[in-house]
Protein backbone atom coordinates (compact mmCIF):
# COMPACT_ATOMS: atom_id res chain seq x y z
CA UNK A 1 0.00 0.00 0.00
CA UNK A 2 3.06 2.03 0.70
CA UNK A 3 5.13 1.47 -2.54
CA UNK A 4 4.50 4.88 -4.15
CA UNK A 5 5.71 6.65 -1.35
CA UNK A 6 9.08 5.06 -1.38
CA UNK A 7 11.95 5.61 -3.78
CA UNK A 8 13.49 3.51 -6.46
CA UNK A 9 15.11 1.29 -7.05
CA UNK A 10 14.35 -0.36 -3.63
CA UNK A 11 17.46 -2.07 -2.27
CA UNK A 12 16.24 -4.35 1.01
CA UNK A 13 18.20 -6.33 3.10
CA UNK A 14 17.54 -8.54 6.52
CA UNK A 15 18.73 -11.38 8.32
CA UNK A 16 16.21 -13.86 9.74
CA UNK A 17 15.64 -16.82 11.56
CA UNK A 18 13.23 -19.11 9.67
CA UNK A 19 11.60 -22.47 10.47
CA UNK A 20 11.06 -25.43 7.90
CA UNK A 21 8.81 -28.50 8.19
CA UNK A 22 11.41 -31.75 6.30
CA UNK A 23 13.56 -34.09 7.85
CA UNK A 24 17.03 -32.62 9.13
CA UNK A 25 19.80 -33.23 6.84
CA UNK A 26 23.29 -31.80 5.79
CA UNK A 27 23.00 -28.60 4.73
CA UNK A 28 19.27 -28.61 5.63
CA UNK A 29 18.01 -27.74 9.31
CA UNK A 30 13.96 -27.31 10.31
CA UNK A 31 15.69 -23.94 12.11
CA UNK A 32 18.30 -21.59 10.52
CA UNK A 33 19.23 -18.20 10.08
CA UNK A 34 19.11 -16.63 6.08
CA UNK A 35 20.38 -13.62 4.60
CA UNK A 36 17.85 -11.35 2.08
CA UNK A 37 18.70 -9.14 -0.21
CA UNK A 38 16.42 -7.77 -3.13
CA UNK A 39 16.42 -4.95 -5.51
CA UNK A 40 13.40 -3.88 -6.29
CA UNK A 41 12.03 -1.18 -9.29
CA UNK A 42 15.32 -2.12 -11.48
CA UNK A 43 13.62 -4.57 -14.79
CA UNK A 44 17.08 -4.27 -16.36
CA UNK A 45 19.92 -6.94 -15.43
CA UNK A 46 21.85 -3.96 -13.55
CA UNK A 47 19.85 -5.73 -10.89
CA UNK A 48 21.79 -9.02 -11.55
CA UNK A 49 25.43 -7.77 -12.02
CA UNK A 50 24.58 -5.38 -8.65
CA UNK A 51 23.93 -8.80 -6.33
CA UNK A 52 26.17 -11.04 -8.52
CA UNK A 53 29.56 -8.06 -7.67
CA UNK A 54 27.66 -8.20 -4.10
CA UNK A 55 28.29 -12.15 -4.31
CA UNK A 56 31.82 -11.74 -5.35
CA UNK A 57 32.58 -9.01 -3.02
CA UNK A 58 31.24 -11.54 0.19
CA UNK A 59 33.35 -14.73 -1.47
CA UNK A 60 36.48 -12.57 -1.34
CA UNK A 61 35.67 -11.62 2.04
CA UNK A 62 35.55 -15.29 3.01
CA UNK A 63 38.74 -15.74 1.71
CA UNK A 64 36.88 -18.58 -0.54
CA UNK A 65 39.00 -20.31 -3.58
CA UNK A 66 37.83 -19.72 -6.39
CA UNK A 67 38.29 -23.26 -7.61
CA UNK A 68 36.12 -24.41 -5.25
CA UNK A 69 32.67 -22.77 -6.02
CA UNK A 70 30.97 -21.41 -9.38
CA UNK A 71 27.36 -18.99 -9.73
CA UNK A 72 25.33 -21.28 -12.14
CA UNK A 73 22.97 -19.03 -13.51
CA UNK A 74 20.34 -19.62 -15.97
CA UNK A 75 16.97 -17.83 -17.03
CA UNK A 76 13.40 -19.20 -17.03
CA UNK A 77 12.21 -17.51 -20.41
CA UNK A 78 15.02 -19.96 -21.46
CA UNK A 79 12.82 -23.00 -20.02
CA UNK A 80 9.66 -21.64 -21.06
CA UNK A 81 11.11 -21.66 -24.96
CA UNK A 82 12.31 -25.56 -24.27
CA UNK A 83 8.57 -26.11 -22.76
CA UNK A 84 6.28 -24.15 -25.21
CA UNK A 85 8.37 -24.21 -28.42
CA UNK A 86 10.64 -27.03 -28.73
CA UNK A 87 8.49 -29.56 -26.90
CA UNK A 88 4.77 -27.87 -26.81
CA UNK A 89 3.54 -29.10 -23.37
CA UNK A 90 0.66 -28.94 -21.54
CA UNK A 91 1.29 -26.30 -18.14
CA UNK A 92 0.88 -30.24 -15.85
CA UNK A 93 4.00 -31.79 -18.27
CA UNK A 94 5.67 -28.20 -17.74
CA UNK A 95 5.53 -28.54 -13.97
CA UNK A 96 6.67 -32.27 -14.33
CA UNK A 97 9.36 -31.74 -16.38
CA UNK A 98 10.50 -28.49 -14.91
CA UNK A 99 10.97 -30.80 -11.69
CA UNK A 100 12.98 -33.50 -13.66
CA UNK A 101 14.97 -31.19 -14.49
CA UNK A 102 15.56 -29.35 -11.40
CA UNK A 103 16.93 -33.01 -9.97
CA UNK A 104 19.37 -33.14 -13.57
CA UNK A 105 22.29 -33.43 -11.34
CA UNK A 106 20.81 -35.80 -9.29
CA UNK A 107 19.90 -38.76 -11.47
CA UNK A 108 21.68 -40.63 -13.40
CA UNK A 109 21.13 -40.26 -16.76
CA UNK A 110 19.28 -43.88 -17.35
CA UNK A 111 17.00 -42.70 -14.69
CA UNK A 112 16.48 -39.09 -16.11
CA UNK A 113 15.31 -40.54 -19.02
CA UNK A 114 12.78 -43.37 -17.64
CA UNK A 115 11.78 -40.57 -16.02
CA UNK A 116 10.82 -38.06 -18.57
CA UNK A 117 9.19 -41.00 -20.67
CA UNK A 118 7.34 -42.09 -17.56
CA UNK A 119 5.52 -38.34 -17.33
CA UNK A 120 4.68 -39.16 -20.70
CA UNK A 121 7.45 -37.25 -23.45
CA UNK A 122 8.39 -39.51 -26.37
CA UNK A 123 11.53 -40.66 -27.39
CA UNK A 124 11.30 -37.36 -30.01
CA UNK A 125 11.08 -35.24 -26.68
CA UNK A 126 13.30 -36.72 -24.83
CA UNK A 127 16.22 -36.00 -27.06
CA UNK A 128 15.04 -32.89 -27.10
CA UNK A 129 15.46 -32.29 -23.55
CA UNK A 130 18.86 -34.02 -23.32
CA UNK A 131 20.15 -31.99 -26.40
CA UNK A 132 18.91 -28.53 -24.47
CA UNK A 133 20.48 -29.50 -21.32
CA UNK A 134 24.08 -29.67 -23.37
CA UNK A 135 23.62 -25.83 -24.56
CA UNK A 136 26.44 -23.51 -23.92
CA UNK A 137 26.96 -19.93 -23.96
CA UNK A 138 28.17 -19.83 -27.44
CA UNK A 139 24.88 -21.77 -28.59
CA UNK A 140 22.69 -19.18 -27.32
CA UNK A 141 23.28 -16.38 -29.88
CA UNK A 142 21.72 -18.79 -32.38
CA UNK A 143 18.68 -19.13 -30.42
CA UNK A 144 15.91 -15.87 -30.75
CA UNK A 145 13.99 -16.06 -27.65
CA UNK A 146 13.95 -13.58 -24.63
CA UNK A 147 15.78 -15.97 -22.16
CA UNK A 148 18.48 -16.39 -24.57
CA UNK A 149 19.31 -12.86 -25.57
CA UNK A 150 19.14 -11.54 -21.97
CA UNK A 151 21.59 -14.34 -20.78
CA UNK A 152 24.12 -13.36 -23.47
CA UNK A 153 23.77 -9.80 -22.28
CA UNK A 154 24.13 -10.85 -18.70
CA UNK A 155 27.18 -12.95 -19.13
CA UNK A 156 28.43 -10.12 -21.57
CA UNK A 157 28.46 -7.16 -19.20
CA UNK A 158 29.75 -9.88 -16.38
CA UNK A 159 33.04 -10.35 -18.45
CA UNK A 160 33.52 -6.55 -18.94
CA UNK A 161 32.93 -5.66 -14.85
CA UNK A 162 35.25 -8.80 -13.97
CA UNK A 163 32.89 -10.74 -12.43
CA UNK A 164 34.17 -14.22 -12.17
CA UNK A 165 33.09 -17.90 -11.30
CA UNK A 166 30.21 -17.28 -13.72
CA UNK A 167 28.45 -20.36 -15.85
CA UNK A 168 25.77 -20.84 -17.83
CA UNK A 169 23.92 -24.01 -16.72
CA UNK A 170 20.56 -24.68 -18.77
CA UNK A 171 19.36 -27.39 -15.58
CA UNK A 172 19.41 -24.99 -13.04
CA UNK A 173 15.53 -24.14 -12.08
CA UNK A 174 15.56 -23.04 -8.43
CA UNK A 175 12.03 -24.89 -7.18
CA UNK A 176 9.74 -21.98 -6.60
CA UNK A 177 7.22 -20.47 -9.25
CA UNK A 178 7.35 -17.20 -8.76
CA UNK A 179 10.82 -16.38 -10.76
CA UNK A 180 9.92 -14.98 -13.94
CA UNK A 181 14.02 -14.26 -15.53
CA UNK A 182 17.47 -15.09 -14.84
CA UNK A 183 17.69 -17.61 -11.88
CA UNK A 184 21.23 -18.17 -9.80
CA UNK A 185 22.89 -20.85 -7.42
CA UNK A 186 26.06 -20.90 -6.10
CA UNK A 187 27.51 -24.21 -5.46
CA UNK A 188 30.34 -26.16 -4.22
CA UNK A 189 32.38 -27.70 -6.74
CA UNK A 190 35.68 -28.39 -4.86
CA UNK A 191 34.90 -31.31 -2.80
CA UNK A 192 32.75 -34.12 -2.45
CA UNK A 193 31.86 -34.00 1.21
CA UNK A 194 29.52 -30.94 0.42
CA UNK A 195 28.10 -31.09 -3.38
CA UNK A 196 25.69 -28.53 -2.97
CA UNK A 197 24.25 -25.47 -3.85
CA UNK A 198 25.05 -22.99 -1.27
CA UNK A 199 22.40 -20.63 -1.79
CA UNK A 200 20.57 -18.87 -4.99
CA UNK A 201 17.73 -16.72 -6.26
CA UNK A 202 16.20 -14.87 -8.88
CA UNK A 203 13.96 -12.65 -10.89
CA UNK A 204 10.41 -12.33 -9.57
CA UNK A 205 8.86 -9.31 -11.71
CA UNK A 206 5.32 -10.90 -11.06
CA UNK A 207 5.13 -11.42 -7.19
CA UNK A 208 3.20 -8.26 -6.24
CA UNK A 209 0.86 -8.73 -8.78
CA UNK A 210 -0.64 -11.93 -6.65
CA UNK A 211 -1.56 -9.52 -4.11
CA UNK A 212 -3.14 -7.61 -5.79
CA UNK A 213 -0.71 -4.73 -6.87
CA UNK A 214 0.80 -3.43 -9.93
CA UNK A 215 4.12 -5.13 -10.97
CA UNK A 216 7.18 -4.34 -9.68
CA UNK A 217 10.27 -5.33 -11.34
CA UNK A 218 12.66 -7.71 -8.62
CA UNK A 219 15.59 -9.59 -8.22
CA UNK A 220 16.57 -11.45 -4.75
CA UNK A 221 18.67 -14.38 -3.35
CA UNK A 222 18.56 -15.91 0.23
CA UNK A 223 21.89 -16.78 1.80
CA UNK A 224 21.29 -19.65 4.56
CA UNK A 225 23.93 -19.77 7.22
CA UNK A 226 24.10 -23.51 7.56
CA UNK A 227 25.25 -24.44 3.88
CA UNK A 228 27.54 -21.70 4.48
CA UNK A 229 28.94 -23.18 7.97
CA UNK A 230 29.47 -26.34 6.08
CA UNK A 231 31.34 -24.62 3.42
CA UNK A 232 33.48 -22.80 5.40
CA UNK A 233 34.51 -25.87 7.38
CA UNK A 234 35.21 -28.20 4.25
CA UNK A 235 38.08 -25.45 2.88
CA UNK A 236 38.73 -24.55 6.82
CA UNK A 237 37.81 -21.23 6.14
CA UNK A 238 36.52 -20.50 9.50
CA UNK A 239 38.47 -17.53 11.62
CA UNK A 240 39.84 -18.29 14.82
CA UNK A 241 37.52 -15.92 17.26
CA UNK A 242 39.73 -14.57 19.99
CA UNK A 243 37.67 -13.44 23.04
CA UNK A 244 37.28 -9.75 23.41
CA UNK A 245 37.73 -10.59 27.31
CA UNK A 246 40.15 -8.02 28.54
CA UNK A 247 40.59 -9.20 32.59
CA UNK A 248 40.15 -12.18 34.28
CA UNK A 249 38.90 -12.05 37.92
CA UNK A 250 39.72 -15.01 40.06
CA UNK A 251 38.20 -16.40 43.22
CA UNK A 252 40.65 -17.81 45.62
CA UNK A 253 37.90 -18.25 48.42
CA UNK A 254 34.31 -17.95 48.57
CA UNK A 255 35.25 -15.57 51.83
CA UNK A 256 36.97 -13.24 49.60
CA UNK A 257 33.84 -12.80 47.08
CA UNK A 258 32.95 -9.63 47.76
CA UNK A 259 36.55 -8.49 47.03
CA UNK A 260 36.34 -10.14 43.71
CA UNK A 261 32.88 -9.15 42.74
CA UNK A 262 33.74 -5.41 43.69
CA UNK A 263 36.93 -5.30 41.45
CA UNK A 264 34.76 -7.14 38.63
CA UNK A 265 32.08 -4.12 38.88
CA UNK A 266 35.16 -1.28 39.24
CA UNK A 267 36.91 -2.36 35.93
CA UNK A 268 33.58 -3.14 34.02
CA UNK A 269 32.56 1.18 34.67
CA UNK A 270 35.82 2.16 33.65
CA UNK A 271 35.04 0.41 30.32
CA UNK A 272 37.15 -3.19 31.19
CA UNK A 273 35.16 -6.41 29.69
CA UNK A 274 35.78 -8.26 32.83
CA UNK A 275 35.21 -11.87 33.62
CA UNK A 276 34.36 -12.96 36.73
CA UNK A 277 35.46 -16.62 38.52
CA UNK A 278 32.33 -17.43 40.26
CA UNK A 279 33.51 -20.80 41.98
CA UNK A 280 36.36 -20.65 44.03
CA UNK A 281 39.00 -23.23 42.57
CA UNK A 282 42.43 -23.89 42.55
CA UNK A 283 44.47 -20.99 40.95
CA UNK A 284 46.51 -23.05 38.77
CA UNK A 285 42.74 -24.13 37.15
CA UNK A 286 41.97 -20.54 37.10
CA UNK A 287 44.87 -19.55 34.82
CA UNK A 288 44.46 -22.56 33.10
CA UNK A 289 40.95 -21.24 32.00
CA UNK A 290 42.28 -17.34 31.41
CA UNK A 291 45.47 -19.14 29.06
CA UNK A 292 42.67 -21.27 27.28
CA UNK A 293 40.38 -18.50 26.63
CA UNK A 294 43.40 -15.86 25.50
CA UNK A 295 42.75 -13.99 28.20
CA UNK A 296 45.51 -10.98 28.84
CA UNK A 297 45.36 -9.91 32.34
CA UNK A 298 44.40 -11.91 35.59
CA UNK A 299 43.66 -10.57 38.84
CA UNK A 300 44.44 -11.97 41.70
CA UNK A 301 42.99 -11.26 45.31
CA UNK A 302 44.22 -13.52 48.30
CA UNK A 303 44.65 -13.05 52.00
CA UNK A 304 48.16 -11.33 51.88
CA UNK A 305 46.23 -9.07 48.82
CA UNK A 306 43.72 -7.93 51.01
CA UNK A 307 45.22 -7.14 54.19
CA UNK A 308 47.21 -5.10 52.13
CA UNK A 309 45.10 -3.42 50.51
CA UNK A 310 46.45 -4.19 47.16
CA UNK A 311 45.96 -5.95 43.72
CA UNK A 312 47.95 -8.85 41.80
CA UNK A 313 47.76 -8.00 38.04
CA UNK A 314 48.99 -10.64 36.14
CA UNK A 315 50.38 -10.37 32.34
CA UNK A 316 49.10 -13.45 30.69
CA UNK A 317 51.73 -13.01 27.85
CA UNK A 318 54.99 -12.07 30.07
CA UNK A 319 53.68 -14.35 33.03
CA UNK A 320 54.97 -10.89 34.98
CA UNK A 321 52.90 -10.34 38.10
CA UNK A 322 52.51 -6.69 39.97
CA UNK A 323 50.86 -5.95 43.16
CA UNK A 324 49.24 -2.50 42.41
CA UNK A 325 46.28 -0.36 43.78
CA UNK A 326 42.95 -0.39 42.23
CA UNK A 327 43.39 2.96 40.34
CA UNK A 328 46.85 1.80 38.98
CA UNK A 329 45.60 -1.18 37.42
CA UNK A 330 43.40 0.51 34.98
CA UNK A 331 46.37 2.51 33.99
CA UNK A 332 48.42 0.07 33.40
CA UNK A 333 46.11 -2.18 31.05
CA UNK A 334 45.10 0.35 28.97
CA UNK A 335 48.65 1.33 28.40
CA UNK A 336 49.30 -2.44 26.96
């Protein structure tokens, strides 16, 4: 109701946890967290080559190979010339086919085939089918249909920007309906522990006309986290996370608790992420924990500490130890 008062193009993005009712499997959780991002108002494929850079732009980030993953990319104007034109189906044989297809990679090819003949193409058809499915780039330009043209241009203005791990795969569907033009999945090609599209997307230029509204021009993909995770930790791509845990406060008796707990609150004030042992232990299991966790500074508070009135800061790194007053302890780790 509020699209006219807002400005193209539209360029949305949010991170959400969504729920999914299948059976748990790699790659594939009933719970998990997905990235969204959408242009909206742009019917041109500056839309495309804006979130396919954006794609590049993240890999890079990740450090990812670029041997090991490729953005197949294809265009469902494409499929609706193989459905309409070249085989002439009915819209319940588009829908079955359309899913054969969508599970290419999956089948082998003896059981592709029984299955396109068991949905009812003949032998004429299914040649057809299998002959489309070889297509390449270079075939395209011979082919005068919408889906064909704006895939040249796409992978055209690609080359010229430098955007890389691009290929034209005429299998590649992406399930849902609603995608009306060029249609993209990244997937893992390096390994065979995780042969899987990582995540994908498309044109939907028809969506907001099922509610009711005017068209509006979009193109979208949803990251998931989980495929992700699991790509990450095939290439062992994921970054070490050091804590951001400045001080360590131990607790060499539950008598001395309050001494603890009232340096804890004095260094978190001054700004000091502080840690806090809540269960008096040993001390050689306390710095066992602060080493484990990277932990910088430790302080100490015993008997001899507190009668006189003073702190043990110790330097994690250096294994140096000072006995300072509170106000010269701040000093002192800020100063490191």
């Amino acid at each position: 109701a509020k699209k006219n008062e807002l400005t193209l193009p539209i360029r949305w993005f949010n991170i959400g946890r969504y729920y999914r009712y299948e059976k748990p499997q790699r790659g594939r959780t009933r719970e998990f967290v997905q990235l969204n991002l959408d242009i909206l108002g742009v019917p041109t494929i500056q839309a495309e080559l804006d979130v396919l850079q954006y794609i590049n732009a993240v890999m890079e980030e990740l450090k990812a190979p670029k041997d090991t993953y490729e953005l197949r990319i294809n265009n469902r104007y494409l499929l609706d010339y193989l459905f309409d034109e070249i085989l002439n189906l009915d819209e319940d044989k588009k829908g079955k086919v359309g899913r054969a297809i969508d599970n290419y990679l999956k089948l082998s090819s003896t059981d592709f085939n029984l299955y396109l003949e068991e949905i009812g193409l003949d032998k004429e058809q299914v040649e057809k089918v299998l002959k489309f499915l070889t297509l390449t780039l270079d075939d395209l330009k011979d082919i005068d249909c919408r889906g064909a043209k704006e895939l040249t241009e796409l992978f055209d203005k690609a080359k010229q920007l430098s955007i890389g791990n691009l290929k034209f795969s005429p299998y590649i569907m992406r399930g849902l309906q609603y995608y009306t033009g060029t249609v993209v999945e990244a997937y893992d090609i390096g390994s065979q522990e995780n042969p899987r599209a990582l995540f994908g997307g498309g044109r939907y230029d028809d969506l907001l006309s099922i509610f009711g509204q005017e068209k509006l021009p979009a193109f979208g993909i949803g990251w998931g986290d989980v495929t992700t995770l699991d790509y990450l930790s095939t290439y062992n791509l994921l970054p070490e996370l050091k804590t951001d845990i400045k001080v360590f406060v131990t607790l060499m008796d539950d008598s001395l608790y309050n001494e603890s707990s009232n340096i804890t609150k004095y260094l978190r004030e001054k700004g000091i992420n502080t840690q806090m042992q809540l269960v008096s232990t040993k001390l050689s299991n306390q710095l066992k924990y602060a080493s484990k966790k990277e932990i910088p500074w430790v302080v100490i508070i015993g008997e001899e500490e507190k009668s006189k009135d003073v702190i043990q800061l110790k330097d994690m790194n250096t294994r140096e130890s000072l006995l300072l007053k509170k106000e010269e302890i701040i000093e002192r780790i800020l100063s490191n």
